[in-house]
Protein backbone atom coordinates (compact mmCIF):
# COMPACT_ATOMS: atom_id res chain seq x y z
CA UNK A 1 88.18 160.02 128.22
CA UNK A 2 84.92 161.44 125.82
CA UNK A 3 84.36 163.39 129.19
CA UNK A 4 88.03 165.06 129.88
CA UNK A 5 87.77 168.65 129.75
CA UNK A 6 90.45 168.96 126.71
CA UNK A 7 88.24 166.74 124.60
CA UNK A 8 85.45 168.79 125.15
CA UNK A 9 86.89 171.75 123.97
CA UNK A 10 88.49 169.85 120.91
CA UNK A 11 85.14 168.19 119.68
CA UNK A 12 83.27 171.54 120.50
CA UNK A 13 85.74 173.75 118.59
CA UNK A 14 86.28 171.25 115.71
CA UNK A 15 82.28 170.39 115.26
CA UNK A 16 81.34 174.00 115.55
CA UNK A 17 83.95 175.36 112.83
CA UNK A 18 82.65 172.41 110.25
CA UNK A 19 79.09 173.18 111.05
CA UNK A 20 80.01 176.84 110.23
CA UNK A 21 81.76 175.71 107.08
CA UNK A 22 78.68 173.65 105.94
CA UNK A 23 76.36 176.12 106.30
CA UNK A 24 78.67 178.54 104.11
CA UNK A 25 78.94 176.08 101.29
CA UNK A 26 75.53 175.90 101.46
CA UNK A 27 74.46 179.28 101.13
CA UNK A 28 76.97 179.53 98.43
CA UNK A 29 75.65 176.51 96.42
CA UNK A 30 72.46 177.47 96.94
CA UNK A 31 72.78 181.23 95.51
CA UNK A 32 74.74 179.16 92.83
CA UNK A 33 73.73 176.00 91.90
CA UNK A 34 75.72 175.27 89.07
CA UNK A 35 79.12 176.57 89.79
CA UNK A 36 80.92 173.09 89.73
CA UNK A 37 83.51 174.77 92.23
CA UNK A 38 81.06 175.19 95.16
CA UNK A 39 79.55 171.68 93.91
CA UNK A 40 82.92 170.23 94.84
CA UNK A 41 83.65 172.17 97.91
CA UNK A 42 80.45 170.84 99.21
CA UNK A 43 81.54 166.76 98.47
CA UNK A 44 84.96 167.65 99.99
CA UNK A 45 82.93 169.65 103.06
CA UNK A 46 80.50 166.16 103.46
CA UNK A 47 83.72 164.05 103.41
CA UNK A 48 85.76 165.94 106.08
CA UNK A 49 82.35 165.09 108.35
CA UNK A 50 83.56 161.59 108.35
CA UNK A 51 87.40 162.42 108.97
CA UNK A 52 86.52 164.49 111.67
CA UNK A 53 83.64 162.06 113.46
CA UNK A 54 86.79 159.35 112.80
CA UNK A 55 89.35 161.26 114.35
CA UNK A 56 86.85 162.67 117.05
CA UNK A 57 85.79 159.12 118.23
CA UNK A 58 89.52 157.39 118.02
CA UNK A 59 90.56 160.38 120.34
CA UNK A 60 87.20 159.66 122.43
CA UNK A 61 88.61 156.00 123.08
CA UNK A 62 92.08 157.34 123.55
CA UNK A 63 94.36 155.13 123.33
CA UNK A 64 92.45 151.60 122.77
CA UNK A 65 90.07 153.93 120.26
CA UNK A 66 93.56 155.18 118.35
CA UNK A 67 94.80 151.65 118.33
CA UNK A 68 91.55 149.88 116.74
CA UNK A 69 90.75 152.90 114.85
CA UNK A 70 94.40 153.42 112.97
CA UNK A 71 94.81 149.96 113.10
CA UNK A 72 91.57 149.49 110.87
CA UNK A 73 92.54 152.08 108.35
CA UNK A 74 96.21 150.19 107.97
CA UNK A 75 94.66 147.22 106.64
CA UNK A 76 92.50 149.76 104.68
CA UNK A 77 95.41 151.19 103.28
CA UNK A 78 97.15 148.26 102.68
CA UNK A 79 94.37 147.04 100.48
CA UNK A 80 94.61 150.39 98.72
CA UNK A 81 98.21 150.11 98.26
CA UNK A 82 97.89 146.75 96.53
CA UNK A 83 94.65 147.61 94.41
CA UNK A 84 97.76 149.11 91.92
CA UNK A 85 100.64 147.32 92.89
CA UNK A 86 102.42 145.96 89.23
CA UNK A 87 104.30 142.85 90.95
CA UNK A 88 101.19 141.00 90.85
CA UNK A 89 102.89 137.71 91.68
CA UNK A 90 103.47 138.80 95.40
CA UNK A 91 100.19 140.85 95.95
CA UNK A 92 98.16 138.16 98.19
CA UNK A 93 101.77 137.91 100.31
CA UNK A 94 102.48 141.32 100.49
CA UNK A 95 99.08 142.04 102.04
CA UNK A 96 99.15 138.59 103.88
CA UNK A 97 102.37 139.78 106.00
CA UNK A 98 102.10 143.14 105.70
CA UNK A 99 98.35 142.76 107.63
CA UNK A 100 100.35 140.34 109.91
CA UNK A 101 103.28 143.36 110.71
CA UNK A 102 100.62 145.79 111.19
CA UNK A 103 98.34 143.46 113.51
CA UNK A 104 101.59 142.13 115.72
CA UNK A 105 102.62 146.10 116.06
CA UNK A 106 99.41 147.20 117.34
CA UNK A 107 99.48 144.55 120.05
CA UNK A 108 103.00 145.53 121.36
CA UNK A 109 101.60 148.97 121.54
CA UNK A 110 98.55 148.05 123.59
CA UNK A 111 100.77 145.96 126.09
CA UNK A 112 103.91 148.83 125.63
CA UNK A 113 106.64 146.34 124.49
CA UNK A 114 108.63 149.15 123.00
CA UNK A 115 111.35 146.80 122.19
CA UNK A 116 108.70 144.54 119.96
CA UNK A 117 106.97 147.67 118.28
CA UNK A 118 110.84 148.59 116.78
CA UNK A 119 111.90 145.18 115.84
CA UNK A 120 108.86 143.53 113.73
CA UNK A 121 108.77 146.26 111.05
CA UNK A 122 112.91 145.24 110.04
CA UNK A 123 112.18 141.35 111.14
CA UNK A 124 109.21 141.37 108.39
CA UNK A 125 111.20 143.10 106.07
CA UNK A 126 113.89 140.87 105.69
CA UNK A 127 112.48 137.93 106.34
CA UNK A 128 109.44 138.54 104.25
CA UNK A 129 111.54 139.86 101.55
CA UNK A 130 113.33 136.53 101.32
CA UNK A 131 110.19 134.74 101.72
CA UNK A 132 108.35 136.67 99.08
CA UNK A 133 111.18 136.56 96.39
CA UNK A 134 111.84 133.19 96.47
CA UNK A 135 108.13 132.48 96.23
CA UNK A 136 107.79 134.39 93.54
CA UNK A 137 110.85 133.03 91.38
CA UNK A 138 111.25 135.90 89.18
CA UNK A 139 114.74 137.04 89.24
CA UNK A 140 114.29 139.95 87.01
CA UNK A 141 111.95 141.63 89.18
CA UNK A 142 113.77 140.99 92.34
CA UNK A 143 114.79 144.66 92.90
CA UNK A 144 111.38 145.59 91.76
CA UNK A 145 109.96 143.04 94.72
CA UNK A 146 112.01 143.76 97.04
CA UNK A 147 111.46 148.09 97.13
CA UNK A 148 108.00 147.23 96.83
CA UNK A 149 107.19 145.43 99.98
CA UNK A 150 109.53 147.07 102.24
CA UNK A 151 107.32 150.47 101.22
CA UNK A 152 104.80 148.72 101.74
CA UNK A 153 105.64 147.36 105.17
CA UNK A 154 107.49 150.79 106.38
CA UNK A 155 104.37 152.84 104.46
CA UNK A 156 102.28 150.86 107.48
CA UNK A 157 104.75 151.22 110.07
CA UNK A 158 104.96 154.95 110.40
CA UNK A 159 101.32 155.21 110.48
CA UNK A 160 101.39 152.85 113.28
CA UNK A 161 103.16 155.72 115.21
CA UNK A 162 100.02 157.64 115.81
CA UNK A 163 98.84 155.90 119.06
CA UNK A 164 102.54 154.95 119.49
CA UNK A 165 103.13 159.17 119.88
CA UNK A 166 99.93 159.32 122.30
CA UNK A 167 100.78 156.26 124.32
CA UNK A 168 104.44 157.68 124.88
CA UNK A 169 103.35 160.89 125.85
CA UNK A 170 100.97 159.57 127.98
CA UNK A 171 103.58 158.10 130.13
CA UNK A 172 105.43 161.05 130.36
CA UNK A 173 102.74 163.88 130.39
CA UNK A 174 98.59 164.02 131.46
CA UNK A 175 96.00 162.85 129.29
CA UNK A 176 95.09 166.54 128.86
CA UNK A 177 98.34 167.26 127.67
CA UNK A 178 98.62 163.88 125.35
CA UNK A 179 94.96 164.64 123.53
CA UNK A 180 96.34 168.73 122.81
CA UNK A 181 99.40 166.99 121.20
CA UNK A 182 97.69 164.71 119.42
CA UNK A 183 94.67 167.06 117.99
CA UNK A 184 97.57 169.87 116.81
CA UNK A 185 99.58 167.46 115.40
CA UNK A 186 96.64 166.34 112.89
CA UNK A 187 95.30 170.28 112.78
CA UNK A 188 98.73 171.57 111.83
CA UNK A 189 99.60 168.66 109.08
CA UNK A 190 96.32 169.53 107.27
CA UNK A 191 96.90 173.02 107.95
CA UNK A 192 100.29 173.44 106.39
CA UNK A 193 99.31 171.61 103.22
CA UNK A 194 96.95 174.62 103.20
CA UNK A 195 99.33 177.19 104.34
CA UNK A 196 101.51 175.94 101.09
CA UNK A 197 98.60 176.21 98.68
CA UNK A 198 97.57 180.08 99.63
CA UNK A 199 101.88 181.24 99.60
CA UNK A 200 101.76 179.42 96.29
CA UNK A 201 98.64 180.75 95.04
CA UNK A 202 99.79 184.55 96.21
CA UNK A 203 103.61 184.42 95.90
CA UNK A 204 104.59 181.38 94.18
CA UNK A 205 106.34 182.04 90.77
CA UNK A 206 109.21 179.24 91.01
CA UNK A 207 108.17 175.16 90.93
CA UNK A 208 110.49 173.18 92.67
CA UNK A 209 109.16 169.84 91.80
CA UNK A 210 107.58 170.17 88.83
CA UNK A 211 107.55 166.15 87.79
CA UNK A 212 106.46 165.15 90.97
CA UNK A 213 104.05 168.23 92.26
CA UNK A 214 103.72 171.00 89.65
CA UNK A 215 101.58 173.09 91.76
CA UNK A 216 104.40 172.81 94.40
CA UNK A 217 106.47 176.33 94.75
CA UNK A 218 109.56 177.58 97.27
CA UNK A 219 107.31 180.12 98.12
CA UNK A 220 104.43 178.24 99.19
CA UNK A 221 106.97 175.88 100.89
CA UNK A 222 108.32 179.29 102.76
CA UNK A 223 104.91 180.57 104.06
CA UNK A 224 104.06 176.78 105.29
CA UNK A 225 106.78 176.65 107.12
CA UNK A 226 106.63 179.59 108.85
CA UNK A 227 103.28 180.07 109.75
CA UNK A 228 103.13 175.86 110.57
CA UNK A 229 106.39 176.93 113.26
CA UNK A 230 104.75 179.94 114.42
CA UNK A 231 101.36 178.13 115.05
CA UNK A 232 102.92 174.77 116.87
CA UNK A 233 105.27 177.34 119.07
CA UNK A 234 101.75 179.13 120.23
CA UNK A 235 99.61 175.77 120.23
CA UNK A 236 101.79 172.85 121.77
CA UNK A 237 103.47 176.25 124.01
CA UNK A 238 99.94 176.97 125.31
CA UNK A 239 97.63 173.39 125.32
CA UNK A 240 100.31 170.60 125.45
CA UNK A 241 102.62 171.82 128.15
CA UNK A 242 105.89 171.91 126.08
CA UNK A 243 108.64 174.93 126.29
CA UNK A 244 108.18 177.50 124.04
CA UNK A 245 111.38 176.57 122.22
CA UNK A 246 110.41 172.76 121.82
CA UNK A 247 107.08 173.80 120.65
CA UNK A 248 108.84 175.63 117.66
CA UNK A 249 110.89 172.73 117.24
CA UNK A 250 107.81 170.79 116.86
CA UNK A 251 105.82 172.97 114.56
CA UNK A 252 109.19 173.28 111.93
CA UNK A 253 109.43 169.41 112.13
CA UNK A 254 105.78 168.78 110.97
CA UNK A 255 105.69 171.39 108.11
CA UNK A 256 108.86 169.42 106.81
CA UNK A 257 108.25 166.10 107.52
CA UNK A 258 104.72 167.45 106.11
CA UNK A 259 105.56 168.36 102.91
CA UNK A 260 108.17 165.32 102.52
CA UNK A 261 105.37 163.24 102.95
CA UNK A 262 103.00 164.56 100.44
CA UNK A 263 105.81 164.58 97.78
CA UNK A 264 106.91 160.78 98.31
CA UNK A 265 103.25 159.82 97.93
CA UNK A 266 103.15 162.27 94.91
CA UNK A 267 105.98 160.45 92.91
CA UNK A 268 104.66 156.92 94.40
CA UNK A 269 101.24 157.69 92.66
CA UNK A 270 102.93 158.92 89.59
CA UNK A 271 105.22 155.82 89.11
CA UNK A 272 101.52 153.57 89.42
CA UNK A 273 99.97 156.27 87.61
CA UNK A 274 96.83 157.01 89.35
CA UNK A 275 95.42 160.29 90.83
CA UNK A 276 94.18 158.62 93.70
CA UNK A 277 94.69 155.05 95.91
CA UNK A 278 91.21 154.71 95.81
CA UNK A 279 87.75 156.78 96.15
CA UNK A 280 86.67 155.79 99.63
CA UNK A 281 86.49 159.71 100.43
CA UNK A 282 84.75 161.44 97.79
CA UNK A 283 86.74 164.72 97.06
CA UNK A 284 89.90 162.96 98.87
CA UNK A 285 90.80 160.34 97.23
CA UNK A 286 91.37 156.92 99.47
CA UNK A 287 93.18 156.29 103.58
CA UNK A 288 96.19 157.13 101.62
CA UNK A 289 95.83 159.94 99.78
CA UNK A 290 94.31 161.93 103.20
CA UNK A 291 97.36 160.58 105.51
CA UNK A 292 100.28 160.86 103.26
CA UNK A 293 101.49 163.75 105.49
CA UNK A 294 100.56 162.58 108.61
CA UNK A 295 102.49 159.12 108.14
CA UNK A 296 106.17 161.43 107.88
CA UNK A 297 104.92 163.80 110.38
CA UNK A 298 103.92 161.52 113.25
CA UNK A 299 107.11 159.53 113.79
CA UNK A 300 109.34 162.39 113.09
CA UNK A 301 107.16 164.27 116.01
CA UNK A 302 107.87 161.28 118.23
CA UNK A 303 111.28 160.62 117.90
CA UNK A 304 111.96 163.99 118.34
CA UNK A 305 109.85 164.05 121.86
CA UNK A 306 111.38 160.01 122.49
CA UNK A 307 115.21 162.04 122.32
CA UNK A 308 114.43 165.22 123.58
């Protein structure tokens, strides 16, 4: 797979356009070495080395390389999760079955029992919610128990739909084809969180959210989704062998399920009341904080593609 023409030309373009990005940041720092802003540009820039070397091998590997590599950063993110869970008295279960769930999904994927992959995330939920409530014998917080290991177990679920969406599409389409998807899929998630930010910044005078994302406007939401539909109809029309038509329909449903994403995690992280899940990316916060988007995006993509 590292030597298929399409993930040449995705490693080349992406490695080229960080390399470009470091050297700017350092210029910049360098002319100005105590402006805190380029200080922190160039911890975020350092960071996004790792994402991208992460994302660059999984894809390398494709699909045994998404499998171990998103399967790693579920238990990751699991750990996270619980770090600031407050139903302490089902934390070691929670991450016990949830680990389990995550573990017994990734194997259905590598063998392609479908039918498995679909049923263990609502078997573990209500079995493990009985299991864990009774366990824990606190009838007060049984509501409280019960949201917060289904969240838990759906959080890891979705995410689990990342080699799920390349080892569908590689039944159906070329390897080519399935890497394109794949790569624009991440590029335009991160992209439209972006897109958001600079509509915001320029034309943003109304907050939508303001107790969940105050920095969140309807014009940023506006110029994300636009520019997010107008780039997946040109990308996925052009690299990933979809109709022009379906390729819109693909970039409007990840600047959506895109910014969905990011504002679930944003309330989630207010209710625990912490600014990140952890600081495992310096200038990114933890597994969760970078793939908040990504986990709505991904299985919203696929079921789209599984119906369509």
């Amino acid at each position: 797979m590292i030597l298929n023409p399409a993930f040449i030309s995705i490693a080349s373009v992406t490695l080229v356009l960080i390399s470009l990005a470091t050297f700017i940041g350092y210029i910049l720092l360098r002319n100005n070495p105590n402006n805190e802003t380029f200080k922190k540009v160039m911890v975020i820039i350092k960071s996004w080395w790792l994402i991208i070397g992460f994302i660059l091998i999984c894809l390398g590997f494709a699909p045994l390389g998404l499998l171990v590599g998103f399967g790693i950063l579920s238990i990751l993110g699991v750990i996270e999760f619980e770090k600031h869970t407050r139903v302490v008295e089902i934390k070691k279960h929670a991450i016990i079955l949830t680990v389990t769930s995550v573990i017994l999904q990734y194997l259905c994927l590598y063998y392609s029992l479908w039918s498995g992959f679909f049923a263990i995330p609502i078997l573990f939920i209500y079995l493990g919610s009985a299991f864990i409530v009774i366990r824990a014998a606190k009838i007060e917080k049984v509501p409280e128990i019960f949201s917060h290991y289904a969240v838990l177990i759906l959080t890891f679920h979705l995410l689990a739909y990342i080699p799920a969406l390349y080892i569908f599409n590689l039944q159906k389409s070329t390897a080519e084809h399935s890497l394109y998807l794949m790569f624009f899929l991440i590029l335009l998630t991160e992209l439209n969180d972006i897109l958001q930010f600079i509509c915001g910044k320029a034309f943003g005078r109304t907050k939508v959210f303001p107790l969940i994302s105050p920095n969140k406007t309807g014009a940023g939401f506006i110029g994300g989704i636009i520019g997010i539909t107008l780039l997946g109809g040109a990308l996925f029309h052009t690299f990933a062998g979809f109709t022009l038509v379906k390729s819109c329909g693909l970039g409007l449903i990840i600047s959506i399920s895109g910014i969905m994403g990011d504002l679930s995690f944003s309330a989630i992280k207010r209710y625990l009341a912490t600014k990140d899940f952890s600081n495992l990316l310096p200038g990114h916060g933890g597994v969760l904080d970078r793939l908040d988007s990504l986990i709505f995006t991904t299985p919203c993509v696929f079921y789209f593609l599984y119906f369509t």
